[in-house]
Protein backbone atom coordinates (compact mmCIF):
# COMPACT_ATOMS: atom_id res chain seq x y z
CA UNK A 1 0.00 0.00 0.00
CA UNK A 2 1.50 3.44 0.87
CA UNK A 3 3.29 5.18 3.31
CA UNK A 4 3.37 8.24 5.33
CA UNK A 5 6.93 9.13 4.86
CA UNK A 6 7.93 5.73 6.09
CA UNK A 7 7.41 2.78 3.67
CA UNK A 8 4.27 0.40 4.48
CA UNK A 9 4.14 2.01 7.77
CA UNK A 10 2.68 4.40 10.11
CA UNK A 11 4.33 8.26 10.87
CA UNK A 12 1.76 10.08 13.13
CA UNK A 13 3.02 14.13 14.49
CA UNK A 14 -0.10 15.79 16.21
CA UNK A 15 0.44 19.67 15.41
CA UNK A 16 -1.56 22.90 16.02
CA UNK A 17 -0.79 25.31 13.71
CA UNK A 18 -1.71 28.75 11.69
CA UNK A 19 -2.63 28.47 8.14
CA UNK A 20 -2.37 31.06 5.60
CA UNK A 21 -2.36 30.40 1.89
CA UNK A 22 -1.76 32.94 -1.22
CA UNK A 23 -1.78 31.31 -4.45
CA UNK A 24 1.24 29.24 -4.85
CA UNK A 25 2.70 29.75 -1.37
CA UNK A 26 2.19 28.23 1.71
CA UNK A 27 2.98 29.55 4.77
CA UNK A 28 2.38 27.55 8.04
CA UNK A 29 4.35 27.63 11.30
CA UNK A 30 4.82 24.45 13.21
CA UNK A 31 5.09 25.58 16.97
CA UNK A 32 6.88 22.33 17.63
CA UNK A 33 9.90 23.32 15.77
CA UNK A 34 9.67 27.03 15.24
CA UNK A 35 10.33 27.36 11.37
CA UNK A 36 8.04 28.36 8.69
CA UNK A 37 7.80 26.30 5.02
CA UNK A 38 7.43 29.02 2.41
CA UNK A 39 7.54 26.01 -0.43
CA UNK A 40 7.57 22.29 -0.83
CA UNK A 41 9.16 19.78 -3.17
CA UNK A 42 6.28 19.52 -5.19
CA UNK A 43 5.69 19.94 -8.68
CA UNK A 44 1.75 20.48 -7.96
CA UNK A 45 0.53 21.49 -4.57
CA UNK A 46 -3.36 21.44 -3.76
CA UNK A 47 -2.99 23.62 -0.63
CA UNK A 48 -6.61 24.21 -0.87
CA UNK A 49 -7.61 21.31 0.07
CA UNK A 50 -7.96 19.97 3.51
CA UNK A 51 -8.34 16.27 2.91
CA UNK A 52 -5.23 13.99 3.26
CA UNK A 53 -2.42 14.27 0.86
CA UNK A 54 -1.56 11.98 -1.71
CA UNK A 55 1.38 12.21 -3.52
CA UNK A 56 1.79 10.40 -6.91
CA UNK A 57 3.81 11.30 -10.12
CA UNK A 58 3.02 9.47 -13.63
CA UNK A 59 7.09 9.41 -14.34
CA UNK A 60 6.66 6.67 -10.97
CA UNK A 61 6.78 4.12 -13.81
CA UNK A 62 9.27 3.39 -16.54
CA UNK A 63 9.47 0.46 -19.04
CA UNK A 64 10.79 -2.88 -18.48
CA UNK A 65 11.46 -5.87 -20.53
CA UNK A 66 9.15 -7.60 -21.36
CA UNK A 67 8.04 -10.69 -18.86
CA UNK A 68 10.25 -8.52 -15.77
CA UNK A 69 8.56 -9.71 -12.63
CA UNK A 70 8.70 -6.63 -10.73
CA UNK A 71 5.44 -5.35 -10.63
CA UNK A 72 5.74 -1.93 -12.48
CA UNK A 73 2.24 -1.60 -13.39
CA UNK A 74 0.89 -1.38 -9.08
CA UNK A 75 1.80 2.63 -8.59
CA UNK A 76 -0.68 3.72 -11.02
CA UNK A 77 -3.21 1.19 -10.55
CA UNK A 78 -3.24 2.21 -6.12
CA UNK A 79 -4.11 5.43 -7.56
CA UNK A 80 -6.62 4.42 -9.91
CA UNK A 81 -8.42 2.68 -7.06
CA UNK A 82 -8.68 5.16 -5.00
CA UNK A 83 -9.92 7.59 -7.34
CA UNK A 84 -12.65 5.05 -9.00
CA UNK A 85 -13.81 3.96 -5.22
CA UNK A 86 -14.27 7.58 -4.28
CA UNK A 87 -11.88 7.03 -1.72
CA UNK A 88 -10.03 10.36 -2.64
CA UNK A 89 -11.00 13.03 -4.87
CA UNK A 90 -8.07 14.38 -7.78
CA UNK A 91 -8.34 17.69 -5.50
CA UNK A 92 -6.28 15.99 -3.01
CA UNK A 93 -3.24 14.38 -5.24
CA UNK A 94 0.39 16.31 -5.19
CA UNK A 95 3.28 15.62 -7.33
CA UNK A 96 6.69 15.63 -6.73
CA UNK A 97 9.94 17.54 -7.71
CA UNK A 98 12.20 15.19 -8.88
CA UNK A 99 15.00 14.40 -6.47
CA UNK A 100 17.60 16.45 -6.62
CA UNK A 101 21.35 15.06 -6.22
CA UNK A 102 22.25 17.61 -3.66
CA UNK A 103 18.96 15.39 -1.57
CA UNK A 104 20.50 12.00 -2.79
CA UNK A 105 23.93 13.18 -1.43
CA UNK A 106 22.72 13.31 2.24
CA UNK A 107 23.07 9.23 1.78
CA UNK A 108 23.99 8.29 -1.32
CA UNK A 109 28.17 8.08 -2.09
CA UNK A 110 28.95 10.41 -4.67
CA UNK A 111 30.72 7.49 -6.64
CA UNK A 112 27.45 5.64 -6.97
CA UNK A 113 25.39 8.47 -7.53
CA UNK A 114 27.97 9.35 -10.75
CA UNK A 115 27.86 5.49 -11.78
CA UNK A 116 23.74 5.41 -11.60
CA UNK A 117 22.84 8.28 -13.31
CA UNK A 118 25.16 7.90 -16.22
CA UNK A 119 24.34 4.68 -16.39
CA UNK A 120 27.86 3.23 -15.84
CA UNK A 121 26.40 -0.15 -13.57
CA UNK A 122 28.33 -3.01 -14.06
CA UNK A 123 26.09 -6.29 -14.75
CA UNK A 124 27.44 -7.66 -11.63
CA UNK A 125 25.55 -4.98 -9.97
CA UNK A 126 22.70 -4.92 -12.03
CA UNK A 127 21.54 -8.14 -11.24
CA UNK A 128 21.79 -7.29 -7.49
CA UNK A 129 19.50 -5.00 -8.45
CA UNK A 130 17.08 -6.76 -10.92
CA UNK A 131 17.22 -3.98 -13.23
CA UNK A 132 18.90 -3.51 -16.22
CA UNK A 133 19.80 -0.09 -16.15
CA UNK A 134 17.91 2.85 -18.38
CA UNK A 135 17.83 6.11 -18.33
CA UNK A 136 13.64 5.41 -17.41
CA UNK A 137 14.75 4.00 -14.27
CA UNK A 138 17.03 6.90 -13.03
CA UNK A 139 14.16 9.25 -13.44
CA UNK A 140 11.68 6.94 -12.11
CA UNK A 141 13.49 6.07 -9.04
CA UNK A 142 14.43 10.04 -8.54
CA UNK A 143 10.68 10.90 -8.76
CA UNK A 144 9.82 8.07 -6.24
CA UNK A 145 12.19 9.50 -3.54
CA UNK A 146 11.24 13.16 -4.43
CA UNK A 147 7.39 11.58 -3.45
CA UNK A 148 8.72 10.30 0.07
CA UNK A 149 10.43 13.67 0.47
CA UNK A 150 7.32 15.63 0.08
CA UNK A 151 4.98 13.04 1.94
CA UNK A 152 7.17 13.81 5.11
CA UNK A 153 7.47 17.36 4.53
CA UNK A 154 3.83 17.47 4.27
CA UNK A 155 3.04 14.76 6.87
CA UNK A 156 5.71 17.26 9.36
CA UNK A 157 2.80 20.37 8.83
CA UNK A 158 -0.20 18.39 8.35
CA UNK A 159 -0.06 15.27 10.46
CA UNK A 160 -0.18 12.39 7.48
CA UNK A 161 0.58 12.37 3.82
CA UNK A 162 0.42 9.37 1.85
CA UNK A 163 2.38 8.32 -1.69
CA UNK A 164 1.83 5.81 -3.68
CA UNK A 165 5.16 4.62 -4.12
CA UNK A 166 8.55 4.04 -2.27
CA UNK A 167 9.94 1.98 0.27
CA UNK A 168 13.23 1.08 -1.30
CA UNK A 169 14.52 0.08 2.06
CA UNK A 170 16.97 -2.27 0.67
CA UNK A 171 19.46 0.37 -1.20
CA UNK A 172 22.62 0.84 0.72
CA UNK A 173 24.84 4.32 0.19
CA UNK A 174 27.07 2.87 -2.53
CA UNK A 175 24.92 0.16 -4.12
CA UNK A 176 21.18 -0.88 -4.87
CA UNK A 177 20.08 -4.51 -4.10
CA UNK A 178 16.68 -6.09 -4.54
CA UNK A 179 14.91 -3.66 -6.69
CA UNK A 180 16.01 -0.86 -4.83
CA UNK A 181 18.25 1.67 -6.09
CA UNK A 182 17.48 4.33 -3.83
CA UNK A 183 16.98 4.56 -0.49
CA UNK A 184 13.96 7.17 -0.25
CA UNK A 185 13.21 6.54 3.33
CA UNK A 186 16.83 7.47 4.07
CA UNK A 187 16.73 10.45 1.86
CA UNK A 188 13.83 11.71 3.20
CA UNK A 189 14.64 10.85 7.07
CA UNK A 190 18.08 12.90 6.18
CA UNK A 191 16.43 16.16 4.44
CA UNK A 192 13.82 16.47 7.29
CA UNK A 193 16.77 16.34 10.11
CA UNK A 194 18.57 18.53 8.26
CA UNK A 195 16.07 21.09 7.71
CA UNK A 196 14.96 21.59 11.01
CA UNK A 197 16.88 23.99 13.23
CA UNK A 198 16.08 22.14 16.38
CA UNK A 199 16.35 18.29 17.28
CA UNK A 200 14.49 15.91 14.94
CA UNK A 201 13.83 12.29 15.71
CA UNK A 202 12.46 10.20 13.36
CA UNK A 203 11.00 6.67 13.59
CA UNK A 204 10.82 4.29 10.56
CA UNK A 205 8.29 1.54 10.65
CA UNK A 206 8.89 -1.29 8.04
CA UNK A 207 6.39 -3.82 7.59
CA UNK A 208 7.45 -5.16 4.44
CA UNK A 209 8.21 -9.30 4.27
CA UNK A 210 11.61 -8.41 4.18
CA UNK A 211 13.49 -6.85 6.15
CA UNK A 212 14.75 -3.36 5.38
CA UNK A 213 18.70 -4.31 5.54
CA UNK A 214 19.96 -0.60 3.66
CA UNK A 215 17.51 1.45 5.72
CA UNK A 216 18.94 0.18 9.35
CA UNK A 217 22.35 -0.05 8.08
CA UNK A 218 22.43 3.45 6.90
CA UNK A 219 21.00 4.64 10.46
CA UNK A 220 22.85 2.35 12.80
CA UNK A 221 24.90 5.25 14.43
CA UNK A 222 22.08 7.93 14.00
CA UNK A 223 20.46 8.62 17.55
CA UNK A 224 18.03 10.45 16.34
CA UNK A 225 16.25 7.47 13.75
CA UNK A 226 14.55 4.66 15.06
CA UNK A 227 14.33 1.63 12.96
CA UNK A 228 11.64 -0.67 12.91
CA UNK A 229 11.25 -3.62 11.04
CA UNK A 230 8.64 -6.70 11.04
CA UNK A 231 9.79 -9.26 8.31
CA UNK A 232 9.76 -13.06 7.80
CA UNK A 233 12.81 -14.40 9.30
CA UNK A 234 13.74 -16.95 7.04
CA UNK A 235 13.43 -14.35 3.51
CA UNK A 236 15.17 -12.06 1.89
CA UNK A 237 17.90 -10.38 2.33
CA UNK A 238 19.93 -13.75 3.78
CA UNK A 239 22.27 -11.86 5.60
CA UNK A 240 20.03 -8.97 7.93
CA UNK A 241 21.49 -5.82 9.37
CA UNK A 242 20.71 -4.51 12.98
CA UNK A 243 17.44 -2.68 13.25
CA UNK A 244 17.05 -0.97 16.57
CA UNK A 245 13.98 -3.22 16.78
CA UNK A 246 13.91 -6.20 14.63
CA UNK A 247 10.48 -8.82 14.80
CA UNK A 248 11.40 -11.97 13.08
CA UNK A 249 8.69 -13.70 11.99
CA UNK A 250 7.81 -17.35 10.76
CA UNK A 251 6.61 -18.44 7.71
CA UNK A 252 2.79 -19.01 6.86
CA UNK A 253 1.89 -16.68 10.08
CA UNK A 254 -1.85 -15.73 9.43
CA UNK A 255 -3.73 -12.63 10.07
CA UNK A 256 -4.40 -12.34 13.85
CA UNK A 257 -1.14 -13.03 14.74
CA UNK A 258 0.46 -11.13 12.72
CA UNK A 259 -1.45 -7.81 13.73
CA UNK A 260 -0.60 -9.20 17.33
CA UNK A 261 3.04 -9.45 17.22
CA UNK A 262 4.18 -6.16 15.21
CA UNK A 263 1.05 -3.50 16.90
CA UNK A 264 2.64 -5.28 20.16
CA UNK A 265 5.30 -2.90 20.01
CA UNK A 266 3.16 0.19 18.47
CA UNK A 267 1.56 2.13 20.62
CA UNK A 268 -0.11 5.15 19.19
């Protein structure tokens, strides 16, 4: 599904704020931190609009060969959903700036960053990723972190965005592995620290079947991000990294206790 800043997961901030909007700008002051936004990282704002955010770009997608099994085709199609149920009006859907390499800096080596964009992946490294390399899927991944970006931005002023894509949790700083090629949660967890001229703390709820192995190594000596991560034990990635809360789960669990081991440590 989505994510509010963190992928699959839950990021809640309860704020009481001023709004004022004029035109293009939008100026709101979160008491909790003391700074003002004057402009997000968003190619189409709906500021008018007081329903929840979703964030969703048509460059999310890019083409594959033909028979790839990574499901390309499910970005689109959550948004199509939601707009056909009447879960969300168009009125409430933002798109994103493309991510910048001055944001993909704050975690990504400048080495890999040069070898990804240009395109200069060895195959070795390509079938880490499961992608053969295009210039498609540069932009497409860029756009996807630039959504997470402006889902926490928002969700930091608002209380919860949602986008309909992201949660590359398993792209390290100097490599991608497992269909991820950028870490977006890291990205995004970076620019919102960095931002912010007091203390930040940011937790990172992963509920995906794997475990997200780039997103806890890249925060392993970062006080200030919590990582959380509910996976089947015996799945990909072989060899896990160190969470600060790992829940290792068997194989075939059902429902009930599923909900009843990972909201056991979610309290909200």
């Amino acid at each position: 599904m989505f994510h509010l800043f963190c992928q699959k997961s839950i990021y809640r901030a309860a704020i009481k704020c001023k709004v004022v909007v004029q035109k293009e700008t939008f100026l709101k002051r979160n008491p909790m931190h003391g700074t003002w936004r004057r402009s997000f990282n968003a190619e189409h704002t709906c500021l008018e609009s007081r329903a929840l955010p979703i964030i969703h770009h048509v460059k999310y997608i890019c083409d594959l060969p033909e028979n790839h099994r990574f499901p390309m085709g499910k970005f689109p199609k959550v948004l199509e959903s939601l707009l056909r149920d009447q879960v969300i009006t168009d009125k409430q859907v933002w798109a994103p700036k493309i991510a910048s390499t001055e944001l993909l800096r704050r975690v990504h080596t400048e080495e890999y960053l040069s070898n990804f964009i240009s395109g200069e992946i060895s195959e070795k490294d390509q079938r880490r990723t499961g992608f053969q390399w295009s210039s498609g899927l540069v932009q497409r991944c860029r756009y996807e972190t630039g959504g997470t970006v402006l889902a926490g931005e928002i969700a930091v002023q608002r209380g919860l965005a949602c986008s309909t894509a992201g949660g590359t949790h398993h792209a390290f700083p100097s490599y991608g592995s497992g269909f991820c090629l950028l870490n977006d949660l890291a990205v995004a967890a970076k620019h919102l620290m960095g931002e912010s001229t007091s203390r930040r703390r940011i937790l990172i709820v992963d509920l995906d079947v794997h475990q997200g192995d780039g997103t806890a190594f890249i925060f392993k000596d970062e006080p200030d991000v919590f990582t959380f991560s509910v996976h089947c034990g015996k799945n990909f990635p072989v060899r896990k990294q160190q969470s600060d809360l790992d829940v290792s789960l068997e194989d075939g669990i059902e429902d009930k206790e599923y909900l009843s081991k990972a909201f056991h440590f979610i309290r909200y």
